[in-house]
C-alpha atoms as a PDB file:
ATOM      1  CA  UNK A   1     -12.299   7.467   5.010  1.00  0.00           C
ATOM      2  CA  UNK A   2     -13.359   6.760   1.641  1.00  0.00           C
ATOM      3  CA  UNK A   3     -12.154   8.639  -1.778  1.00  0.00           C
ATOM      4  CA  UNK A   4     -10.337   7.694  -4.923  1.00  0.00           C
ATOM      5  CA  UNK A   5      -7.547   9.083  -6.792  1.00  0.00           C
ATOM      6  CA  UNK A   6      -6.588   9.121 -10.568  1.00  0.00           C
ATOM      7  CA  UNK A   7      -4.299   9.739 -12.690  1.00  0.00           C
ATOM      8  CA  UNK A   8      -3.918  10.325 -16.805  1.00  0.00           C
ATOM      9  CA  UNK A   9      -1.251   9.907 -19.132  1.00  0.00           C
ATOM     10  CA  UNK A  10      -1.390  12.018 -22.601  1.00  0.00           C
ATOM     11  CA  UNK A  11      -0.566  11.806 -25.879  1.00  0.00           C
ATOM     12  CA  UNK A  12      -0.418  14.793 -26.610  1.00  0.00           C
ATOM     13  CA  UNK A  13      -0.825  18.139 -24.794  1.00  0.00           C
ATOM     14  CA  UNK A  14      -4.478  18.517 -25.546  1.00  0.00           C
ATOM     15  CA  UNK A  15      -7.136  17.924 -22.830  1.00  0.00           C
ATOM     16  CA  UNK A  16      -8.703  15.018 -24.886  1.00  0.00           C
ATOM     17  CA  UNK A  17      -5.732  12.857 -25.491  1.00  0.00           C
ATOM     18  CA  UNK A  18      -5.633  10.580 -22.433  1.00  0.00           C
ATOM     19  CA  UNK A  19      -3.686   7.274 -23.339  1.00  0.00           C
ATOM     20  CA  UNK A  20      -3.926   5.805 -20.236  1.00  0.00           C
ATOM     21  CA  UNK A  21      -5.814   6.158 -16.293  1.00  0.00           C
ATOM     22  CA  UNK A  22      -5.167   4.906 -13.383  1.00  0.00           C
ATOM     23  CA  UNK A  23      -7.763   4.628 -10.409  1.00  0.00           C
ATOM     24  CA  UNK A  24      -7.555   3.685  -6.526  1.00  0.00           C
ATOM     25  CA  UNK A  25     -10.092   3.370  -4.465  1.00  0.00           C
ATOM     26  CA  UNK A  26     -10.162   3.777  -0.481  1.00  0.00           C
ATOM     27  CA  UNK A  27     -12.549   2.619   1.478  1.00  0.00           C
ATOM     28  CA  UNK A  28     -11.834   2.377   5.490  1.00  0.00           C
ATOM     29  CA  UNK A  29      -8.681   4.089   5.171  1.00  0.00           C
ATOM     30  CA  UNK A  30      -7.098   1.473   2.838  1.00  0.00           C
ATOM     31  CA  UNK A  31      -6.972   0.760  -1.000  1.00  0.00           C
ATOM     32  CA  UNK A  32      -9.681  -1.466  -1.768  1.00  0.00           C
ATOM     33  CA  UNK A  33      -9.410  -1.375  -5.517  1.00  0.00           C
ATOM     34  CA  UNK A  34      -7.311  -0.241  -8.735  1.00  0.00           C
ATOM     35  CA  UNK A  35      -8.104  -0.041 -12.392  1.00  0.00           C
ATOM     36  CA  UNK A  36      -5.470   0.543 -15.305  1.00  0.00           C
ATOM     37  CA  UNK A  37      -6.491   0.843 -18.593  1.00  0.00           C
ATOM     38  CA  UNK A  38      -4.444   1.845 -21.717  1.00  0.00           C
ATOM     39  CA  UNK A  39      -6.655   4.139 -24.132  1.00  0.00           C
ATOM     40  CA  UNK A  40      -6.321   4.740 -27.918  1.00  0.00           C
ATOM     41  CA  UNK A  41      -6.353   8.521 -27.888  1.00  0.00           C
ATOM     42  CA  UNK A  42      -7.873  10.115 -31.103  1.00  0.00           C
ATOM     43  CA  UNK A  43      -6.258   9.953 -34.556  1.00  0.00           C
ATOM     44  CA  UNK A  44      -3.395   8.134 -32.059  1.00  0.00           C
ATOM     45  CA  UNK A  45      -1.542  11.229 -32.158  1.00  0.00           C
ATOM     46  CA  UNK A  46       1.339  11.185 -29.720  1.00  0.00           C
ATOM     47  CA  UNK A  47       4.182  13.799 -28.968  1.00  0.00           C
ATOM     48  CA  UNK A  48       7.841  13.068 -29.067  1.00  0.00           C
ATOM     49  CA  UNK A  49       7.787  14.936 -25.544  1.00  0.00           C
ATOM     50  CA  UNK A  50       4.646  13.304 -23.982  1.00  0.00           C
ATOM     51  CA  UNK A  51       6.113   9.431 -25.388  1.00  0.00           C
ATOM     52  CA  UNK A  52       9.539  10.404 -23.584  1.00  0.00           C
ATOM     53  CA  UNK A  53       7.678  11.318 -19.978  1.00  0.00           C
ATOM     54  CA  UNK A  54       5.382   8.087 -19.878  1.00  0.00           C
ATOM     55  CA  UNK A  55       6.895   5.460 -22.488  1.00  0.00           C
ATOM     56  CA  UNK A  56       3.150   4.816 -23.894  1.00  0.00           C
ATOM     57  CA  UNK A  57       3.715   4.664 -27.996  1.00  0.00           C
ATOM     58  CA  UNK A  58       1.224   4.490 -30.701  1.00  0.00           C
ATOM     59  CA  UNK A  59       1.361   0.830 -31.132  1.00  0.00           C
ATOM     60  CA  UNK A  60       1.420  -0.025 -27.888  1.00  0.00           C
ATOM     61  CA  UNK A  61      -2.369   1.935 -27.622  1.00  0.00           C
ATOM     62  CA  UNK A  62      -3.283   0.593 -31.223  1.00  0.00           C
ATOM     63  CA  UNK A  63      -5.713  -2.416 -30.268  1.00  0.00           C
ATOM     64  CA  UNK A  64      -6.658  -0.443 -26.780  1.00  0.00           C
ATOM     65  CA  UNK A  65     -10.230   0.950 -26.376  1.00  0.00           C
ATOM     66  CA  UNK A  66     -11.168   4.460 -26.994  1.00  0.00           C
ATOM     67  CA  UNK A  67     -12.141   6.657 -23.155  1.00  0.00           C
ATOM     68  CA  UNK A  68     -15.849   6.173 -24.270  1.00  0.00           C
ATOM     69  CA  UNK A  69     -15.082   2.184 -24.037  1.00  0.00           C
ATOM     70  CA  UNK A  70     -13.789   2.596 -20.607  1.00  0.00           C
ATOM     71  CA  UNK A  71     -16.192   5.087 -19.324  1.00  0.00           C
ATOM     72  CA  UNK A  72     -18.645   3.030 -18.056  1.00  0.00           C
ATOM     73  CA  UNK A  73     -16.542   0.659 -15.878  1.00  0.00           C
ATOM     74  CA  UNK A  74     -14.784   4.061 -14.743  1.00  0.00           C
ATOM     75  CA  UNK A  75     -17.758   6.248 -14.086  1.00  0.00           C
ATOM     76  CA  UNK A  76     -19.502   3.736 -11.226  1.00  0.00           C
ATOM     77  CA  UNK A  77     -15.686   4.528  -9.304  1.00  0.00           C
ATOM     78  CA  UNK A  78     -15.945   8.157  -9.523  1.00  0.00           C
ATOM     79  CA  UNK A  79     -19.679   9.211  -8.115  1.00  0.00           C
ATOM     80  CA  UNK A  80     -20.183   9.417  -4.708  1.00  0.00           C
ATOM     81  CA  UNK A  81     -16.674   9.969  -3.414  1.00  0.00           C
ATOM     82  CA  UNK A  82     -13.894  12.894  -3.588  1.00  0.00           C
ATOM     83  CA  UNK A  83     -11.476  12.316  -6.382  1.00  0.00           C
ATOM     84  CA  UNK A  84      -8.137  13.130  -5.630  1.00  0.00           C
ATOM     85  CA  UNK A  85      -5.361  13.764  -8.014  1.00  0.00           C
ATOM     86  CA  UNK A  86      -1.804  15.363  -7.759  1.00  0.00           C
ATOM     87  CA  UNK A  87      -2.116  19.065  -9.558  1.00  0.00           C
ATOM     88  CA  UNK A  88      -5.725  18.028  -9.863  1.00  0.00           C
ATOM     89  CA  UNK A  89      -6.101  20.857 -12.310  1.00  0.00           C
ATOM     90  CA  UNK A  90      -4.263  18.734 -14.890  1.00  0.00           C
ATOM     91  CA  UNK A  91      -6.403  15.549 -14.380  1.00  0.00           C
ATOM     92  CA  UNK A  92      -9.873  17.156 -14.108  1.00  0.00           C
ATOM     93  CA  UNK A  93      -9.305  18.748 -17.301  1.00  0.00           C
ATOM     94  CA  UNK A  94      -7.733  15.541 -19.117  1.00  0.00           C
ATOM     95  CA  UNK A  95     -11.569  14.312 -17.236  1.00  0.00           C
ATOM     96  CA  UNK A  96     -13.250  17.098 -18.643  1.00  0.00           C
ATOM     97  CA  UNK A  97     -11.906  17.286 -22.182  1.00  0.00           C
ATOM     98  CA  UNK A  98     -12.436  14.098 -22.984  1.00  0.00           C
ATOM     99  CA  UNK A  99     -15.887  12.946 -22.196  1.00  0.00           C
ATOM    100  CA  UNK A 100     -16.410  16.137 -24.128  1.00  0.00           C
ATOM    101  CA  UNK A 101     -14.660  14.526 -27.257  1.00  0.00           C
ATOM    102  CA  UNK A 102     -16.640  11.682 -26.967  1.00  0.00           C
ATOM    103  CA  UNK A 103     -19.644  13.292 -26.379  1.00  0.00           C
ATOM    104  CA  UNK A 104     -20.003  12.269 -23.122  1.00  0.00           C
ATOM    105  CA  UNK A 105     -21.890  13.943 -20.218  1.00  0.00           C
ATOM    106  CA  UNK A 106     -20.074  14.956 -17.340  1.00  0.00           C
ATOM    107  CA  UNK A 107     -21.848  13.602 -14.332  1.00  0.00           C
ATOM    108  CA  UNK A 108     -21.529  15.385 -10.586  1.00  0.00           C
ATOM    109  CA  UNK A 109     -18.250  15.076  -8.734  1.00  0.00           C
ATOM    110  CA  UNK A 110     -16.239  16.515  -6.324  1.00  0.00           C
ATOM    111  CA  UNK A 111     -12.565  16.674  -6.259  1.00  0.00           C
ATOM    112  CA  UNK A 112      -9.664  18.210  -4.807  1.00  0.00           C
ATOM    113  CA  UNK A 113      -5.705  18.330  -5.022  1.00  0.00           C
ATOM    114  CA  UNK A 114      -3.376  15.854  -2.661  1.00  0.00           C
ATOM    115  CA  UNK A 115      -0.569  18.103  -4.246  1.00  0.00           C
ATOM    116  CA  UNK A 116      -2.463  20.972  -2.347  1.00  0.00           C
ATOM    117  CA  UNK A 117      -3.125  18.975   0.840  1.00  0.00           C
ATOM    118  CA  UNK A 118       0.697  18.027   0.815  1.00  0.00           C
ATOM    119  CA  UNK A 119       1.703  21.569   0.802  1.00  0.00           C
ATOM    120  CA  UNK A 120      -0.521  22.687   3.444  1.00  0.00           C
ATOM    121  CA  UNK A 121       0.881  19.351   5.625  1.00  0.00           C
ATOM    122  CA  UNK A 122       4.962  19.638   5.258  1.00  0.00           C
ATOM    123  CA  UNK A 123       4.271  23.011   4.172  1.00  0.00           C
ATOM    124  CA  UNK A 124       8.515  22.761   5.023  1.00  0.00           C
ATOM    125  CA  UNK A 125       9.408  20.545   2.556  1.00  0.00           C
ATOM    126  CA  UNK A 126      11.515  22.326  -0.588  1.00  0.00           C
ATOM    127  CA  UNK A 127       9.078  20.035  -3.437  1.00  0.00           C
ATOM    128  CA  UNK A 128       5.494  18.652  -3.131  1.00  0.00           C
ATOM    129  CA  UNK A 129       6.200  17.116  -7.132  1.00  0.00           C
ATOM    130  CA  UNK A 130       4.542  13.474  -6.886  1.00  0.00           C
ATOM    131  CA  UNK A 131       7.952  12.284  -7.145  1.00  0.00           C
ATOM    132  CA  UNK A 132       9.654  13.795  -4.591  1.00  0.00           C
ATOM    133  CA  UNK A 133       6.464  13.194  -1.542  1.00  0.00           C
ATOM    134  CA  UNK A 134       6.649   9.643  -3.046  1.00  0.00           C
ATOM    135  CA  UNK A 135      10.358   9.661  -1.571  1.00  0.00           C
ATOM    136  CA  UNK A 136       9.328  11.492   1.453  1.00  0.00           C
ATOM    137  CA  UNK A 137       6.645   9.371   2.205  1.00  0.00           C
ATOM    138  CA  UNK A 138       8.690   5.612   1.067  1.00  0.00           C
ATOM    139  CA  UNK A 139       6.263   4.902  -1.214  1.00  0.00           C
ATOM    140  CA  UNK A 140       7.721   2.681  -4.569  1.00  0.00           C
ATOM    141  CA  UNK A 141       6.940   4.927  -7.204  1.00  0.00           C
ATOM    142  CA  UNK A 142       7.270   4.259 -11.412  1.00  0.00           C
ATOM    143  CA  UNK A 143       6.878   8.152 -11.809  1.00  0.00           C
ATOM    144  CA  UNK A 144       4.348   8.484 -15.131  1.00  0.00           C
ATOM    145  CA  UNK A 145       2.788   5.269 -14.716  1.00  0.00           C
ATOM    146  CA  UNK A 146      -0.529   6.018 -14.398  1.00  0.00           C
ATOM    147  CA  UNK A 147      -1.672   3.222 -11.995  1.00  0.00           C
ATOM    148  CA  UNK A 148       1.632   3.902  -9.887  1.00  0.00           C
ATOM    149  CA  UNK A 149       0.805   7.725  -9.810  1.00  0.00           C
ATOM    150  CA  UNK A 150      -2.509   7.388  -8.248  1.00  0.00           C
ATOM    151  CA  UNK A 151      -1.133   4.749  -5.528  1.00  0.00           C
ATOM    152  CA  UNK A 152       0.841   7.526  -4.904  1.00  0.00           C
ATOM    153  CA  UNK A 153      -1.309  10.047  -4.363  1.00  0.00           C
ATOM    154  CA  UNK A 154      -3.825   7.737  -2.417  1.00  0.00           C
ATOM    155  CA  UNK A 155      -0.831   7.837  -0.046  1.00  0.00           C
ATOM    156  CA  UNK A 156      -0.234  11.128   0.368  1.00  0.00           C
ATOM    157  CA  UNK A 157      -3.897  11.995   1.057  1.00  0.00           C
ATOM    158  CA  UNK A 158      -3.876   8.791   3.546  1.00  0.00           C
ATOM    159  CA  UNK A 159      -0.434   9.913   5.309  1.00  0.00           C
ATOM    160  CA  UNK A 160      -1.914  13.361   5.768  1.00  0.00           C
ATOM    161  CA  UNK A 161      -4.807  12.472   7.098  1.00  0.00           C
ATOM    162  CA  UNK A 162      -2.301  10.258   9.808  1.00  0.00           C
ATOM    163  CA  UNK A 163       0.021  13.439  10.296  1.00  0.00           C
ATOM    164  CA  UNK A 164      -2.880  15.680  11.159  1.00  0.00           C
ATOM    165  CA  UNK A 165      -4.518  12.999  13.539  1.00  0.00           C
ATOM    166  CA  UNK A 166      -8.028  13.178  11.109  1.00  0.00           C
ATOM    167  CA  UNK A 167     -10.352  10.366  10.697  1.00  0.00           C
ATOM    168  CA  UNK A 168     -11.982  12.026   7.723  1.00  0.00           C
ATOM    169  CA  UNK A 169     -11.685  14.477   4.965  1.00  0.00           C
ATOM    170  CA  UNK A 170     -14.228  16.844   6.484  1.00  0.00           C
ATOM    171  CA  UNK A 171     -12.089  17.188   9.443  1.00  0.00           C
ATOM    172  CA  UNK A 172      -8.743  17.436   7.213  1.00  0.00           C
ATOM    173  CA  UNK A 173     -10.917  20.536   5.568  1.00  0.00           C
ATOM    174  CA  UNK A 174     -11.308  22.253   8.632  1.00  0.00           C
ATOM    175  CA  UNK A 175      -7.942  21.856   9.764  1.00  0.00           C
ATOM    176  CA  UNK A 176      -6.073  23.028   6.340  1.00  0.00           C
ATOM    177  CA  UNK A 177      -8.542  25.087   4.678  1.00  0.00           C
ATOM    178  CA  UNK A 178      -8.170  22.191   1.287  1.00  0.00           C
ATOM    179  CA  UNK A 179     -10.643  23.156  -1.361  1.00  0.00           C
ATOM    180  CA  UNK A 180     -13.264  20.391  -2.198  1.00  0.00           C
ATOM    181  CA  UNK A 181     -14.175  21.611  -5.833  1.00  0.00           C
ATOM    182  CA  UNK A 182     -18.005  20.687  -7.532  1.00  0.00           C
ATOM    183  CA  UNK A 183     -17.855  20.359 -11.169  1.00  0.00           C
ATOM    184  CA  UNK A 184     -20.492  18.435 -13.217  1.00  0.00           C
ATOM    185  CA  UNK A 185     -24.024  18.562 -13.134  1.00  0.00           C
END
């Protein structure tokens, strides 16, 4: 089994404010890899509400580099796997809207939603909310951190694949239906 999983932090609630990312890798069925990176988001604009939810603050992003800094130790994780993230919507827009800021091309990937795949495998339980299968699953979760909130979601697409006796995402497809999503050229 091999896929990653990421998660962003905003400043803001645009698309293009990502202040920080968080990456795992799987390779095998285990976490190989993970990359944090604060980012200076532009103009280092930052909500009062956004600052409460994560704790990032304009100084603390300052000195950091810009997403277009990052992008090209982040890009090489990305192609050639699945990217999972938890309400993937969220994430693959932060993705989207700001390699368009930077004027960055959006290369060919394929992703889908572990907050999905958790509802279709303990379709029972009363929340899927990262927090909450973090719990369910006893997996040490910082909630908003965004290196913490892709362990977690590694997990969950890991542990499903475990509960429904799968030895790879093609197989997890068949069995819940879970929408692998092309975006990119």
């Amino acid at each position: 089994m091999r896929f990653v999983s990421i998660d962003f932090e905003t400043a803001t609630y645009e698309r293009n404010s990502a202040c920080s990312v968080g990456i795992v890798t799987v390779d095998g069925g285990r976490v190989t890899n993970e990359y944090y990176s604060l980012i200076k988001p532009p103009g280092l604009k930052f909500n009062s509400q956004n600052i409460q939810i994560h704790g990032i603050t304009p100084d603390m992003v300052e000195d950091a580099p810009t997403f277009a800094d990052i992008w090209p130790q982040i890009k090489p994780l990305l192609e050639q796997r699945v990217i999972f993230a938890h309400n993937a919507t969220f994430d693959m827009g932060v993705l989207r809207g700001t390699l368009e800021y930077h004027g960055l091309q959006l290369p060919k990937l394929w992703y889908a939603c572990s907050l999905a795949l958790a509802r279709k495998v303990w379709p029972k339980l009363s929340s899927h909310k990262l927090n909450n299968m973090a719990e369910f699953l006893h997996v040490d979760l910082k909630h908003h951190n965004a290196i913490q909130d892709a362990y977690a979601c590694a997990q969950i697409v890991l542990r499903s694949h475990s509960e429904l006796h799968c030895s790879d995402l093609r197989a997890v497809t068949e069995k819940t239906g879970l929408s692998i999503t092309k975006i990119g050229s």
